[in-house]
Protein backbone atom coordinates (compact mmCIF):
# COMPACT_ATOMS: atom_id res chain seq x y z
CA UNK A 1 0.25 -2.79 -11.28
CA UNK A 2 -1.83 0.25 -11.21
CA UNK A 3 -0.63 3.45 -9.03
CA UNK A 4 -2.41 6.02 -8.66
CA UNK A 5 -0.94 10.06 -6.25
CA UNK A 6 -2.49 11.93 -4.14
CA UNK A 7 -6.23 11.06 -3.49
CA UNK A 8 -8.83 10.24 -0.75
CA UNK A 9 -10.05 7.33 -0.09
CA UNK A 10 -13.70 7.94 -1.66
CA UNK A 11 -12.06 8.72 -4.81
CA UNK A 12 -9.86 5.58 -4.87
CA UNK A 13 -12.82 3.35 -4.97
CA UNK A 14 -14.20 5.15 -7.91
CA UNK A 15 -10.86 4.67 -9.53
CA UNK A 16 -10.36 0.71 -8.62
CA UNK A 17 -12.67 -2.09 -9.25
CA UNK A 18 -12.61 -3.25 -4.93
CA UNK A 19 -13.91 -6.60 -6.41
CA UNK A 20 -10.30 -7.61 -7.93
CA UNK A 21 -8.94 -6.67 -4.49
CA UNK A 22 -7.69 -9.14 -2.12
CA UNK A 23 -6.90 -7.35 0.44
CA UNK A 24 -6.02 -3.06 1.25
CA UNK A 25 -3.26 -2.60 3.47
CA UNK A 26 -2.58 1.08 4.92
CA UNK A 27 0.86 2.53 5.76
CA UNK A 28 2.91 5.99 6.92
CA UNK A 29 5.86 6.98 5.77
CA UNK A 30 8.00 6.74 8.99
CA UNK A 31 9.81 9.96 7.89
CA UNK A 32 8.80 12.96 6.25
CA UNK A 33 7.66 11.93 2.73
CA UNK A 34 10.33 12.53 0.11
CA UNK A 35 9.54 12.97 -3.42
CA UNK A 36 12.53 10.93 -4.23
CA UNK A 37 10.76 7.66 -2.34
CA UNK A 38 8.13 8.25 -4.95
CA UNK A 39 5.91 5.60 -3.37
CA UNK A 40 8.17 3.42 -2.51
CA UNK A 41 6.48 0.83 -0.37
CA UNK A 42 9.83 -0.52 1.47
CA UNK A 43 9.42 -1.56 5.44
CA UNK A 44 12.80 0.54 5.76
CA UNK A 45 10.54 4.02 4.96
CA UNK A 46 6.84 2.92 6.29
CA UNK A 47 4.85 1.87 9.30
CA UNK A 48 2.03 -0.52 8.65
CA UNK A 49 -1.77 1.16 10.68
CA UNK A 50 -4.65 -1.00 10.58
CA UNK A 51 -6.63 1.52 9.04
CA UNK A 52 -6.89 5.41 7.85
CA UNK A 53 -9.40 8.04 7.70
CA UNK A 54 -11.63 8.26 5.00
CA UNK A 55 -10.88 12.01 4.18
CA UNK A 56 -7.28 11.83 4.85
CA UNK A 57 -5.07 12.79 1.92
CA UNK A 58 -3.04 9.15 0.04
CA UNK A 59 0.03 10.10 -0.82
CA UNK A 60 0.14 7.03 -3.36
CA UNK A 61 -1.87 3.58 -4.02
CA UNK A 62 -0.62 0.67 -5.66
CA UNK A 63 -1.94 -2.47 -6.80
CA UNK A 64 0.48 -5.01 -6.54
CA UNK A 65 0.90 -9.35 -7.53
CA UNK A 66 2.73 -11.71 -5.48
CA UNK A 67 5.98 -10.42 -7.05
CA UNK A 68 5.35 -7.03 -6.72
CA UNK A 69 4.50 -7.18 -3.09
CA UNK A 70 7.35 -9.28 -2.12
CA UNK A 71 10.10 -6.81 -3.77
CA UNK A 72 8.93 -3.69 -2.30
CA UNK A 73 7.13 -4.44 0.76
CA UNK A 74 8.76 -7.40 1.70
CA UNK A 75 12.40 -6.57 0.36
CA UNK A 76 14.50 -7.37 2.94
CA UNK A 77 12.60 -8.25 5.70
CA UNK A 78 13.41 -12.10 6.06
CA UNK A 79 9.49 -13.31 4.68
CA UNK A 80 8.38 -14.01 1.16
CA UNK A 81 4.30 -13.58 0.46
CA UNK A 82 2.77 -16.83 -0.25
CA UNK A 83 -0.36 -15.36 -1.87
CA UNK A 84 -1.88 -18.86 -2.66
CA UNK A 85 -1.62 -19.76 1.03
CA UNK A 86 -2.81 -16.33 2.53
CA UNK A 87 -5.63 -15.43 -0.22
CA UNK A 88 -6.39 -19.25 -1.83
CA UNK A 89 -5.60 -17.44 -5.32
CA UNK A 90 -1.33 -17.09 -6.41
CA UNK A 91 -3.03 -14.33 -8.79
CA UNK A 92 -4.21 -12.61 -6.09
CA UNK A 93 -3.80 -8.38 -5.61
CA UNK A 94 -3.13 -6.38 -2.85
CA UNK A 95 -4.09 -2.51 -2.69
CA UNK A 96 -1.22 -0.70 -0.79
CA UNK A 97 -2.24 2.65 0.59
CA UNK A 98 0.05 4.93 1.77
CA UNK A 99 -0.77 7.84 3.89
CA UNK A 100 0.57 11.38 5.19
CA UNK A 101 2.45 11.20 8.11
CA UNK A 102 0.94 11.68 11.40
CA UNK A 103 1.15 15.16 12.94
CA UNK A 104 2.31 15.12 16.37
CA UNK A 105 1.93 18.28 18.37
């Protein structure tokens, strides 16, 4: 698993080969971001968005397995990722991207 703070998404592409890449998924911390979550991709602390801006600052992105995924993102939720159904590869990754929260004014 590679992770890699506080970045845009221009630089992330410099810093991970997309080709190895199954699939991005973005997120938002539902609450204020916490130091202490330290990128903790739970569904109890983050809101999955279908995509983010491409200047907008990444709190943290992670490169996780089937494992990986299913013990942080899926932890709890009642599904296990089946990544040789959903990607035809059980070695497939997945590049979690977590964003800062929304400001609502």
């Amino acid at each position: 698993m590679t992770t890699i703070y506080d970045t845009n998404l221009e630089e992330l592409k410099e810093l991970i080969d997309m080709n190895t890449i199954a699939d991005v998924e973005y997120y938002r911390p539902k609450f204020q971001y916490d130091s202490m979550m330290s990128g903790n991709f739970h569904t109890d602390y983050i809101n999955s968005y279908e995509s983010i801006g491409k200047d907008e600052n990444i709190l943290v992105a992670k490169t996780m397995n089937e494992k990986e995924y299913n013990n942080s993102v899926l932890a709890n939720c009642g599904i296990k990722a089946d990544f040789e159904e959903w990607y035809g590869d059980k070695n497939a990754t997945v590049l979690c991207i977590l964003a800062e929260k929304e400001q609502v004014f």
